[in-house]
Each structure stands twice: as structure tokens, then as C-alpha cells.
Protein backbone atom coordinates (compact mmCIF):
# COMPACT_ATOMS: atom_id res chain seq x y z
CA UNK A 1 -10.74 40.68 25.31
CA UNK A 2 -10.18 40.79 28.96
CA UNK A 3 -8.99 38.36 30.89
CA UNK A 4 -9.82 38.04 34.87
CA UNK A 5 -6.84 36.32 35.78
CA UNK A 6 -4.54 38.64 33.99
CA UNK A 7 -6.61 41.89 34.49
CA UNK A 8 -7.88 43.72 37.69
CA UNK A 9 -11.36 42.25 38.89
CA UNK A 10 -13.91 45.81 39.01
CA UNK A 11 -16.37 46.21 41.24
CA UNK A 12 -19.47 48.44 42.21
CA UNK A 13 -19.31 49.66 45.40
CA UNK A 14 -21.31 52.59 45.58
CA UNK A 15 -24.61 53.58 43.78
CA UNK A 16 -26.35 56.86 42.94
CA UNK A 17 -29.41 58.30 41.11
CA UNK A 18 -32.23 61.15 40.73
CA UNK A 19 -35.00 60.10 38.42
CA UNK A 20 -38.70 60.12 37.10
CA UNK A 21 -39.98 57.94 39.63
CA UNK A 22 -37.17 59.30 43.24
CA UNK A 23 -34.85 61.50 44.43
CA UNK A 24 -32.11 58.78 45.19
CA UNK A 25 -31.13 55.11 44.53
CA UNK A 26 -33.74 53.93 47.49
CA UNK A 27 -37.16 55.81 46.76
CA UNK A 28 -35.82 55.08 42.77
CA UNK A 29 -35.68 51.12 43.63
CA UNK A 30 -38.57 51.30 45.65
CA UNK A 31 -40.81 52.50 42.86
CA UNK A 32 -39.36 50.16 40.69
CA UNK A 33 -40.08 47.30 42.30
CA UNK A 34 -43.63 48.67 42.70
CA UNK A 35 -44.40 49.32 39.06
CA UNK A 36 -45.13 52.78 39.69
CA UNK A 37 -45.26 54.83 36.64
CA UNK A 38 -42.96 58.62 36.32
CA UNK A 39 -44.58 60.00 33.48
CA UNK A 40 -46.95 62.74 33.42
CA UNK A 41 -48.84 65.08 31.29
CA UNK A 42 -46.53 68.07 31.12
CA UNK A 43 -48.45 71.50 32.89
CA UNK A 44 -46.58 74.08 31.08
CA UNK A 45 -47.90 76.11 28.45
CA UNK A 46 -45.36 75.24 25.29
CA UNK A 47 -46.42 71.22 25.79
CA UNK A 48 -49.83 72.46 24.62
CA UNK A 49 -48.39 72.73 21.09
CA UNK A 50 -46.94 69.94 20.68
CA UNK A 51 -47.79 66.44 19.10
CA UNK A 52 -46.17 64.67 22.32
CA UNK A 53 -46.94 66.31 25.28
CA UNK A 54 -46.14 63.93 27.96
CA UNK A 55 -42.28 62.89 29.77
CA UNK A 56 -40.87 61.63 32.42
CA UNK A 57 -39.76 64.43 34.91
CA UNK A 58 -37.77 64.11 37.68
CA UNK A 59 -39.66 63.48 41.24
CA UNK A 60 -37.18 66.07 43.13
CA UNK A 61 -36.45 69.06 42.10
CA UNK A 62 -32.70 69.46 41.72
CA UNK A 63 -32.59 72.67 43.66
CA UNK A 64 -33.99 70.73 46.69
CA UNK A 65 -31.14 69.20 46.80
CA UNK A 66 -28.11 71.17 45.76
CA UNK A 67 -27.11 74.79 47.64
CA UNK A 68 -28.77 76.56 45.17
CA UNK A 69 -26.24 79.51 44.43
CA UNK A 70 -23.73 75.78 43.62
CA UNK A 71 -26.85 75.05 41.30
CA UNK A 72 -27.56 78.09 39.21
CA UNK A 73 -23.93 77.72 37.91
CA UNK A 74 -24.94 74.39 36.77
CA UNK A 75 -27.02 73.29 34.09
CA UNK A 76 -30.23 71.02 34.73
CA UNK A 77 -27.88 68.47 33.34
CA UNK A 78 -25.22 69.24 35.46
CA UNK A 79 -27.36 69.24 38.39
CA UNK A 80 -28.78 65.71 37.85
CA UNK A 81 -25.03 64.37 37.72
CA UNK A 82 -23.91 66.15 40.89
CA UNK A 83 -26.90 64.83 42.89
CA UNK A 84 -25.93 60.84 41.53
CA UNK A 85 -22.24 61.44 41.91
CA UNK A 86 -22.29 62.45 45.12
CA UNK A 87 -24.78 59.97 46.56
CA UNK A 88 -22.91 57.29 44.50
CA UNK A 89 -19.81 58.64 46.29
CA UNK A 90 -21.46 58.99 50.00
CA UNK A 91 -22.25 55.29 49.65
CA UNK A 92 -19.06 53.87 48.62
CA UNK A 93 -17.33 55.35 51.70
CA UNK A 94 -14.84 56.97 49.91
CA UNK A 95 -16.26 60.28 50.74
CA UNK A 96 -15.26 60.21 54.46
CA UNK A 97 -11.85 58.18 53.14
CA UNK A 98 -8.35 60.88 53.84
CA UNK A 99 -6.36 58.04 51.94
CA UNK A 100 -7.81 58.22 48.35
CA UNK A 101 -4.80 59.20 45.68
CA UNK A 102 -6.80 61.80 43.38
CA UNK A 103 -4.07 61.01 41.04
CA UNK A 104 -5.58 57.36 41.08
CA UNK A 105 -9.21 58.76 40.44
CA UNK A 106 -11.33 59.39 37.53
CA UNK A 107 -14.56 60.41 36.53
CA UNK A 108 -16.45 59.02 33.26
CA UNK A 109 -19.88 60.73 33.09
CA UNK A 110 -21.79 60.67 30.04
CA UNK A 111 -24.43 63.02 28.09
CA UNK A 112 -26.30 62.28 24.69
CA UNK A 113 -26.89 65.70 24.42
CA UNK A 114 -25.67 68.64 26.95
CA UNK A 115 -26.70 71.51 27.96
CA UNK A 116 -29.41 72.36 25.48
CA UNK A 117 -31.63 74.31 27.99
CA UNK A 118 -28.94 76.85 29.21
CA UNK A 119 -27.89 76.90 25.13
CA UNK A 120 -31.52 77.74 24.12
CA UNK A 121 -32.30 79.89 26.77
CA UNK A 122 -29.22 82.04 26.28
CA UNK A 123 -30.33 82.32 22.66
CA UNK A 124 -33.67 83.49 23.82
CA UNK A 125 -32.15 86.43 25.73
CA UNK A 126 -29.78 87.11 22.81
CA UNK A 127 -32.58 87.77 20.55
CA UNK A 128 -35.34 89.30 22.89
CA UNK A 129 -32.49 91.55 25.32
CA UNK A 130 -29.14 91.47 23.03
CA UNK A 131 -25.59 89.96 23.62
CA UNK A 132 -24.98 92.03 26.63
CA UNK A 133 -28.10 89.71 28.61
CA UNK A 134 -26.32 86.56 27.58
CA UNK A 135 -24.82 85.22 30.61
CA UNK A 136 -20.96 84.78 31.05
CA UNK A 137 -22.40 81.33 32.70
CA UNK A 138 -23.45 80.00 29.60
CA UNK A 139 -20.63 78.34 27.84
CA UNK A 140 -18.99 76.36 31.23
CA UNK A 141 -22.26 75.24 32.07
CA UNK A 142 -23.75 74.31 28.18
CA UNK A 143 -20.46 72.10 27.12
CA UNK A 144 -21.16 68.62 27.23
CA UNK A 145 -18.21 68.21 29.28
CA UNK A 146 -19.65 70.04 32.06
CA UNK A 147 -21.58 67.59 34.02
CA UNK A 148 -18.39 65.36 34.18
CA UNK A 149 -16.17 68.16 34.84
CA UNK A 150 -18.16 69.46 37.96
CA UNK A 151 -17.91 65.72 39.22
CA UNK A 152 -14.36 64.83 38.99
CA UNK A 153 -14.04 69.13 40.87
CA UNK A 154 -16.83 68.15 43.38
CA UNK A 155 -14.57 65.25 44.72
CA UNK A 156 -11.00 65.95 43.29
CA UNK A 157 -10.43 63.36 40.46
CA UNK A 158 -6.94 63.94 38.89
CA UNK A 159 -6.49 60.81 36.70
CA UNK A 160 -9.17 61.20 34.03
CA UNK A 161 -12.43 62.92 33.34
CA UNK A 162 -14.31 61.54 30.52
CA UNK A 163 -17.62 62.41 28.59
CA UNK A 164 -18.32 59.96 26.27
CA UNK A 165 -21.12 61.26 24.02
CA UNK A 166 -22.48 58.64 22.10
CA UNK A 167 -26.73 59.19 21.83
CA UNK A 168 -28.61 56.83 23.61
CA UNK A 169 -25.65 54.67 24.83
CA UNK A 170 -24.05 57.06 26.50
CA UNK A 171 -24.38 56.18 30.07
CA UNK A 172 -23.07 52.46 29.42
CA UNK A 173 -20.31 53.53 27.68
CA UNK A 174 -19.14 55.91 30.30
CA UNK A 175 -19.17 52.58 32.81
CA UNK A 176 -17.40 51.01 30.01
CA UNK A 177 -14.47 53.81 29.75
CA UNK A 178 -14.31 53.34 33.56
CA UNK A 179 -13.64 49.63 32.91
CA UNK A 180 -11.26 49.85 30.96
CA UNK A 181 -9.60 52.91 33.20
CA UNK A 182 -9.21 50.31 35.81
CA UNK A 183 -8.56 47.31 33.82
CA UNK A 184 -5.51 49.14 32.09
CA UNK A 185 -3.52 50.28 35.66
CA UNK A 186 -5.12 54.28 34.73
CA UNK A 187 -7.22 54.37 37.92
CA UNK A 188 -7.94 52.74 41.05
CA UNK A 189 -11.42 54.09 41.69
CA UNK A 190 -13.40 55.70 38.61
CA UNK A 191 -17.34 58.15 39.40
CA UNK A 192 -19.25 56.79 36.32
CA UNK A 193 -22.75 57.57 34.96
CA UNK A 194 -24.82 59.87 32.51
CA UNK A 195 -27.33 62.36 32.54
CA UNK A 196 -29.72 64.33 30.52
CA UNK A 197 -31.86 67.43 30.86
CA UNK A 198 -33.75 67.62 27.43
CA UNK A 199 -37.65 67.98 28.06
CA UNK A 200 -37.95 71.26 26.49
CA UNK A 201 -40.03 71.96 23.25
CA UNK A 202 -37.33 72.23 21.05
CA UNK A 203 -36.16 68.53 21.69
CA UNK A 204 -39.27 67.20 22.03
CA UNK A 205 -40.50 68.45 18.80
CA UNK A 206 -37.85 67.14 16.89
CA UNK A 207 -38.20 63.81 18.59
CA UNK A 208 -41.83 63.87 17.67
CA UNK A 209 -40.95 64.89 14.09
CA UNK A 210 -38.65 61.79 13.92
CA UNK A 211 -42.29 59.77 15.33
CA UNK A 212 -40.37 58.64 17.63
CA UNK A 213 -42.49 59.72 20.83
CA UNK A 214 -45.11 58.42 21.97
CA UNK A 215 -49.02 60.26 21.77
CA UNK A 216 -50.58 58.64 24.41
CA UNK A 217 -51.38 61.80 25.41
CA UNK A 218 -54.50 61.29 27.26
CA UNK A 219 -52.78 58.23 29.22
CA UNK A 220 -49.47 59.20 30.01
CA UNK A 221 -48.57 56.43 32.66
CA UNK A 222 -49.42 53.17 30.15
CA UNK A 223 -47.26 55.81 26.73
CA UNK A 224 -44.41 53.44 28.17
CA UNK A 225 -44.90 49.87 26.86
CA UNK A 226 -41.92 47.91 25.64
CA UNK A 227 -43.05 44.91 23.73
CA UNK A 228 -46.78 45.76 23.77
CA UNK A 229 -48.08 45.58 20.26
CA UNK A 230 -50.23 49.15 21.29
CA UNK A 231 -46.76 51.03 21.30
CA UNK A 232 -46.06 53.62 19.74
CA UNK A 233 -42.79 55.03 20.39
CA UNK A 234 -40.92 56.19 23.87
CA UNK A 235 -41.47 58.41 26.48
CA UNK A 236 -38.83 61.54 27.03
CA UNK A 237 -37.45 61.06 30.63
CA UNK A 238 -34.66 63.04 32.35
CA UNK A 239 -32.61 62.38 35.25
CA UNK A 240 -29.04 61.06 36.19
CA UNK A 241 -27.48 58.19 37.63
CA UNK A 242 -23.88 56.85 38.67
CA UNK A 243 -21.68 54.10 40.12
CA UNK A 244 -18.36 53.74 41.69
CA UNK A 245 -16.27 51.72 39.68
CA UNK A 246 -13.09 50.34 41.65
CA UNK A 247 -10.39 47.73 41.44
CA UNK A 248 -11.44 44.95 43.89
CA UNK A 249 -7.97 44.78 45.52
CA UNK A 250 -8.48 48.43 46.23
CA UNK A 251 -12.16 48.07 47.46
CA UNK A 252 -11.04 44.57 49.33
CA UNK A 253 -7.87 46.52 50.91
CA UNK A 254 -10.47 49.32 52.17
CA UNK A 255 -12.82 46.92 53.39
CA UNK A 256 -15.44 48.19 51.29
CA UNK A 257 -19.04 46.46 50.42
CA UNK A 258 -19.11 45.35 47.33
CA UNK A 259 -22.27 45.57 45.30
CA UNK A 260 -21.32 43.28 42.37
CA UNK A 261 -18.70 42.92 39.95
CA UNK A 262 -18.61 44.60 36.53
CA UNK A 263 -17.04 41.89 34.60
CA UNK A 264 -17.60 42.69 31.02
CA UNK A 265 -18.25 45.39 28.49
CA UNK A 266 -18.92 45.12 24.64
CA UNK A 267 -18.98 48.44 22.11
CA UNK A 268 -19.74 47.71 18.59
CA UNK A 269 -21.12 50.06 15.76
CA UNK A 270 -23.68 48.73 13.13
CA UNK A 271 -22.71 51.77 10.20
CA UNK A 272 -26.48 50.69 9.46
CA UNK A 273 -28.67 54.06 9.96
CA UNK A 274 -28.23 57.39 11.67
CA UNK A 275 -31.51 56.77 13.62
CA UNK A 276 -32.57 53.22 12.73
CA UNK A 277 -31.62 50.31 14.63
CA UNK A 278 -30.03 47.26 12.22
CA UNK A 279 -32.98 45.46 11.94
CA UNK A 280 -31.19 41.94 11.81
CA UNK A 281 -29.49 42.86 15.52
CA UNK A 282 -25.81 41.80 14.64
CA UNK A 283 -24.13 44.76 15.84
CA UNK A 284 -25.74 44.36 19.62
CA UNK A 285 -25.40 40.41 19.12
CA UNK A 286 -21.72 41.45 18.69
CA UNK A 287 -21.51 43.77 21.66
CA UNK A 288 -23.61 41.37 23.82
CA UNK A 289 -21.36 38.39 22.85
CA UNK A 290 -18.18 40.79 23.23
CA UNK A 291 -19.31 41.21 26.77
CA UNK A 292 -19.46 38.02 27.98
CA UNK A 293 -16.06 37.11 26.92
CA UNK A 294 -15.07 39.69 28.59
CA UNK A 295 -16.83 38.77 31.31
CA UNK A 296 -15.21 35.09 30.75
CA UNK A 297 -19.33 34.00 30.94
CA UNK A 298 -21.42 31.45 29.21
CA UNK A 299 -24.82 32.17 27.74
CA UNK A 300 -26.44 29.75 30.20
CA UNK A 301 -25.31 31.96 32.78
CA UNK A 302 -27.18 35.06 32.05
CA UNK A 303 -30.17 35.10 34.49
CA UNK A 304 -31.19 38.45 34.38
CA UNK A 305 -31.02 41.23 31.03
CA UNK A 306 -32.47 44.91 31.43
CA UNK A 307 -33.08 45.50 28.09
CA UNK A 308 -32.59 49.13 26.38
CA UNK A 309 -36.52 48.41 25.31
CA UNK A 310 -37.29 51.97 24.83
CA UNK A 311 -41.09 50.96 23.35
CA UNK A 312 -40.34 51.94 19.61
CA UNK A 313 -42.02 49.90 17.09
CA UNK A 314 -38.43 48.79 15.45
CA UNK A 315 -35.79 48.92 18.53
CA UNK A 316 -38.11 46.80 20.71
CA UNK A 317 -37.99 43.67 18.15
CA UNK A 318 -34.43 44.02 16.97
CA UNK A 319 -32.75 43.81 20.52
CA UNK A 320 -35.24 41.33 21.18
CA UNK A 321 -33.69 39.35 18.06
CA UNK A 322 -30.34 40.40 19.16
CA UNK A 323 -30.88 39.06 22.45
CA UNK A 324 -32.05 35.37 21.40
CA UNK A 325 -29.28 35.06 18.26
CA UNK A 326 -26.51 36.11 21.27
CA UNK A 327 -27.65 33.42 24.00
CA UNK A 328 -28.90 30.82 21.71
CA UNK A 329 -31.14 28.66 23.43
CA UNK A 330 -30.29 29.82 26.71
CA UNK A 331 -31.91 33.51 25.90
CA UNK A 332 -34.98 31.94 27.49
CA UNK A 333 -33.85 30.71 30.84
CA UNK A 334 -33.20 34.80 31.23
CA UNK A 335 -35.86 36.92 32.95
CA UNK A 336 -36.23 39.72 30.93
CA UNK A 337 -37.22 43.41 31.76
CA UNK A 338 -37.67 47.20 30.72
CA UNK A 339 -37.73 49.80 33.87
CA UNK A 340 -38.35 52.67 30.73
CA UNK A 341 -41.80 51.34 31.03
CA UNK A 342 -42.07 53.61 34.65
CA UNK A 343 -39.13 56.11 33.95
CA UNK A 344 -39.50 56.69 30.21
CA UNK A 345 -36.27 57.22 28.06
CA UNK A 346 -33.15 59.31 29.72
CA UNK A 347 -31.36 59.18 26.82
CA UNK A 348 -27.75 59.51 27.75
CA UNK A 349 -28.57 58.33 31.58
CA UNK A 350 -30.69 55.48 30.52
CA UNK A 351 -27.95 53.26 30.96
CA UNK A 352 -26.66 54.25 33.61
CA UNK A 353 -29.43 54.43 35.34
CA UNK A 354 -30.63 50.83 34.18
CA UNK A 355 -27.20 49.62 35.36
CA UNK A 356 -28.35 50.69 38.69
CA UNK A 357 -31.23 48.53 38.66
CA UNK A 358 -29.30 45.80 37.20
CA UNK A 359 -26.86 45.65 40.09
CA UNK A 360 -29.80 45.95 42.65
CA UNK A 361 -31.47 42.90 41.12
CA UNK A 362 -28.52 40.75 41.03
CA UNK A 363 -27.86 42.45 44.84
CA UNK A 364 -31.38 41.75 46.24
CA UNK A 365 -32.28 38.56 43.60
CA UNK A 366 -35.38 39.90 42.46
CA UNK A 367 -36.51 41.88 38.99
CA UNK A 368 -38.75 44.96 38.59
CA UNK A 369 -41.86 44.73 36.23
CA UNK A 370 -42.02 46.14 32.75
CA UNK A 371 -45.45 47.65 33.08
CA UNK A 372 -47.97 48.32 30.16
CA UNK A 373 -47.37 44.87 28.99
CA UNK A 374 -50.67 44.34 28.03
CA UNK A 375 -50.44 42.32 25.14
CA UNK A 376 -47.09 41.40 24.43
CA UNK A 377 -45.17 40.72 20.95
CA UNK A 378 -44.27 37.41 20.43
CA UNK A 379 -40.12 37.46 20.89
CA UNK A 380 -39.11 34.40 22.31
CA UNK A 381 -37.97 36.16 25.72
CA UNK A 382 -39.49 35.51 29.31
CA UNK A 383 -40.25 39.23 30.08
CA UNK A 384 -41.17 39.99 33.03
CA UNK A 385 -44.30 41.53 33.87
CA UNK A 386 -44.60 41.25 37.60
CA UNK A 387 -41.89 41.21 40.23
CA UNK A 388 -39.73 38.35 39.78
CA UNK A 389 -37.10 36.02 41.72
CA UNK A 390 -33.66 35.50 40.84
CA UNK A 391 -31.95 31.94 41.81
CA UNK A 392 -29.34 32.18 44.77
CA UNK A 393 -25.43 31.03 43.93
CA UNK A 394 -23.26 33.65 41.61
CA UNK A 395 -25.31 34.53 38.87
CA UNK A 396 -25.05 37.30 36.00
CA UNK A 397 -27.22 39.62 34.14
CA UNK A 398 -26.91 42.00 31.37
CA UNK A 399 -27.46 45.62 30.59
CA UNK A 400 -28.08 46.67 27.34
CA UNK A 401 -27.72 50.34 25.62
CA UNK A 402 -28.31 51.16 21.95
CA UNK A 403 -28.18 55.00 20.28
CA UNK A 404 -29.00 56.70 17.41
CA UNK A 405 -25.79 56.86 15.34
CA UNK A 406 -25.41 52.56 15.70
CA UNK A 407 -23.80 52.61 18.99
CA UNK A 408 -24.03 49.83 20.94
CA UNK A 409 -22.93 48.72 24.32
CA UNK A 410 -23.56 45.70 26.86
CA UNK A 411 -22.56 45.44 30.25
CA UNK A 412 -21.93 42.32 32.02
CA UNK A 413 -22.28 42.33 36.32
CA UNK A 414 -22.39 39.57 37.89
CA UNK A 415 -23.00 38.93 41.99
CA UNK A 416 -20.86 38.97 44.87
């Protein structure tokens, strides 16, 4: 358990992303707050034979970003985490900053799956041109390491580069790792995020094998419902997102704005199901009420909770469950919401990404929608299903990540 008085205080002082619904954190936030929808009916060919053949694509291109001979080395997945990295890292000033000790700075940036489109496209040209077509590319960019390695190069982190890989929860974990980089004297300033590149008909068959994907075929923005009783699984999403992690004496000695602080983390396993959430919630009640020891916070204090809410028939109601049996009776004085209802599921980046909007909401005191909540399940949460208000004074909110496998994580940030 940490301990604030003992332990370095971490904060977030810079914020980056590329998603469904912008290009960056500000056109992301924007469309967030506006309820505006990221999925689409996918144009290409191969969606036509598929069960599920809508996601959530990116709304900029990654190679109208990056210098695109930088970006073919890269996988998609790679790409996403360069673009959040280095707009996380623009904004925290550290960027233009001769003093930072590379020796004192680490990357932890997250993938649930890697680079599965350079690894089945290589496999393509192996069997339609032979070995000799394969590109000498393909293992440096399809290693799941990749995206976190071409970080910590892209601004010369020497202390630690991490991937955690851990489904789902990938992305939380990774800001978790760089909690606990700082907390523990490894690192004064630590990149952290996820990413995922994984619409591709291989993946997306398999999820729609599992029924896991939603059909809505023929309505693509309203697939993405958490808590509606008409779901009917989630929406495949890709993008990447990251924050700056760093020790508030450093950020404070720097003079560096402070977004909020990261004050808690809980990781628990529920050894339930390879695919299936626990059904009775324990292991995310643990993780949630790990976190807010951490965090040294009550359960009355918890104003705010971005839920994992992916729009699955199962997930949906156990976090829900996990959410009330963690807070008690406070779970309702929380405003409740799900921003995968506009930028479907990014897998591995879905935390990280959500952890984006969860420091913006404590940051501006106000809560994006979960749209598609037509006609809600009964859980015993206030969800939030138009723009909402948070109260002014230090308050806290929670992130939540869950992943196939039984990972769970929680974050805890609380305002500045």
C-alpha cells in the first residue's frame, strides 16, 4: 500500500492521444463532450464477409501526422503511440527542457495485442511471393515491445521501457508500472499509455466468433451502448493515448502545470475465466478498493468513475456490481460514465485513453455522456447520459480497466 507521506506524490502533467473520434487530446475532448459518435461502417471489401462489420477507426490518418519514411518503419500500432507520446510530451514541457536526466526517464506503453497487421501481412507475402518478399522490417516493428521501444528512442528514456501486455487492461496498467517507477526512487518522469491497431478481418472475426462484437450493422453509431438493455456486445476501436507521469517535486521544481495527481493504482487477478468476467465482481472490488488506499481516499470521495463499460451483456453488469459492493453506499453520489459508447473498444489503449478523459473531467469539472443509453439496466449507478458537472474543492474519480485473462486495474486521480 502506498503511503503519500512516505512516498513521492505523482502527477500528470502532460496529455496525449489519436483516436476514433480526433487527431489529438483537444478535437478528442471536444467530441467527447459533444457525444459525437467514431464508429462507422467499415468501406473495405473483407468487412463485407464478416458477421461484424463496423469499428471505430481513427479520425487522422497516422501518416498525416508522422514523416512518413519515420512511419513505414512503424507498425499502425507503433504509429498511434508515437503520435500520443509525443503530444503527451510537447505538452508537459519537457520536450523543449536541456535539463531532463534520461537516466531518470522511463517509458511504460502498453499493447493487448501488437503488431498483428505487419505479422499478417508479412505472412501474406510469404505465401503469395515467398520468404525472399518478407520484409527485414517485420520483426522490429511486429514485437509487442515496439511501440514502447520507439517512444522511450523518440525522446531518449534510459531508466526503463516497459510493455505491459495484459488484454484489455493494458493501458492502465502501463500508468500503473509508471506509478510505481516513480513511487519506488526508479524514475523521475515516466511516457505512459497503450495502443492498438487490430481492425483487420482476422481479429475481428475471432472477436465475432467469441460474440463478443456487436451487429448493429445497419446502425453503427448507437452498436456502442453500455448499460442499454439493446446491447449486444462492443465495438472494435483503435487508437493510442498517453500521459506524463512525474514526481511532483520534480514537476513543482520545473514549474510545470500540473493536470492532476495520480494517487492510486490497484491490480488484482480473478483466476475466474480466460474471457469471462467474475460475475460476482470481487476481483475489480479488490482492485478498486486497493486503489483508494493507495490513494489514502474514502469511498465518499469518489465523484467521478469512467467505467471500462465496454457494452457486453456480462462485463457491463459485473463492474457495475463491482462498483456499488467497492463504494458502498457512496457508489451513488458518483457520476458515472462510458466514453466507449463514441470511441468503441481500444483494447490495450482503452485505458489509457479513458484516463485521459478522466483527468480532463476532474481538470475542467464536467463529465462526457455515455451515448446510446436508451433504456438503461437497472444498476444502482447515476450514469451519466448528458454532460454533467462536477462539484468544485479537491475531488477524485476513478478509472477502471478489465481484460480477458482476469486482469484488473483501477486508477485513482484526484484534482489539483
Amino acid at each position: 500500500m502506498s503511503v503519500k507521506g512516505s512516498l513521492q506524490r505523482v502527477v500528470v502533467t502532460g496529455l496525449g492521444a489519436t483516436s476514433p473520434v480526433g487527431g489529438d487530446v483537444a478535437t478528442t475532448w471536444a467530441a467527447m463532450l459533444a457525444g459525437t459518435s467514431g464508429v462507422v461502417r467499415m468501406k473495405e471489401e473483407w468487412a463485407d464477409q464478416l458477421a461484424a462489420q463496423i469499428a471505430a477507426p481513427v479520425a487522422v490518418e497516422p501518416l498525416d501526422v508522422l514523416d512518413r519514411v519515420k512511419a513505414r518503419r512503424l507498425d499502425r500500432s507503433g504509429q498511434f503511440a508515437l503520435i500520443a507520446a509525443l503530444e503527451a510530451w510537447a505538452d508537459s514541457g519537457l520536450a523543449d527542457n536541456p535539463d531532463i536526466d534520461p537516466e531518470r526517464l522511463g517509458v511504460a506503453m502498453a499493447s493487448g495485442i501488437g503488431g498483428v497487421t505487419t505479422l499478417l501481412a508479412n505472412y501474406d507475402l510469404l505465401l503469395e511471393k515467398g520468404p525472399r518478399r518478407v520484409s527485414p522490417l517485420s520483426i522490429p516493428m511486429l514485437m509487442p515491445n515496439s511501440p514502447a521501444a520507439n517512444v522511450g528512442l523518440a525522446i531518449g528514456a534510459k531508466a526503463a521501457v516497459h510493455t505491459p501486455v495484459s488484454a484489455c487492461a493494458s493501458g492502465n496498467e502501463a500508468i500503473a508500472l509508471g506509478i510505481d517507477m516513480i513511487r519506488l526512487g526508479r524514475a523521475d518522469v515516466v511516457v505512459c499509455g497503450g495502443t492498438e491497431a487490430a481492425i483487420h478481418p482476422l481479429p475481428m472475426a475471432a472477436f465475432a466468433q467469441m460474440m463478443a462484437l456487436s451487429k448493429r450493422n445497419d446502425d453503427p453509431t448507437a452498436a456502442s451502448r453500455p448499460w442499454d438493455k439493446g446491447r449486444d456486445g462492443f465495438v472494435l476501436g483503435e487508437g493510442g493515448a498517453a500521459i506524463v507521469l512525474e514526481s511532483a517535486e520534480h514537476a513543482a521544481a520545473r514549474g510545470a502545470v500540473v493536470y492532476a495527481e495520480a494517487a492510486g493504482a490497484g491490480v488484482t487477478a480473478d483466476s475466474h475465466d480466460i474471457a469471462q468476467p467474475d460475475p460476482t465482481g470481487l476481483g475489480a472490488t479488490r482492485a478498486i478498493a486497493m486503489a483508494l488506499r493507495a490513494a489514502e481516499a474514502e469511498a465518499r470521495d469518489v465523484v467521478h468513475i469512467n467505467a471500462h463499460a465496454t457494452s457486453t451483456p456480462q462485463g457491463d453488469l459485473a463492474e457495475a456490481l463491482a462498483i456499488r459492493t467497492a463504494l458502498g453506499a457512496d457508489a451513488e453520489g458518483a457520476i458515472v460514465t462510458s466514453t466507449k459508447s463514441m470511441t468503441g473498444h481500444l483494447l490495450g489503449a482503452a485505458g489509457a485513453l479513458e484516463s485521459v478523459a478522466t483527468v480532463l473531467a476532474l481538470r475542467e469539472r464536467v463529465v462526457p455522456p455515455t451515448i446510446n443509453l436508451d433504456d438503461p439496466e437497472d444498476v444502482g449507478l447515476d450514469l451519466a447520459r448528458t454532460v454533467r458537472t462536477l462539484p468544485e474543492g479537491q475531488i477524485t474519480a476513478l478509472n477502471n480497466s478489465f481484460g480477458f485473462g482476469g486482469h484488473n486495474v483501477a486508477l485513482v486521480f484526484r484534482s489539483v
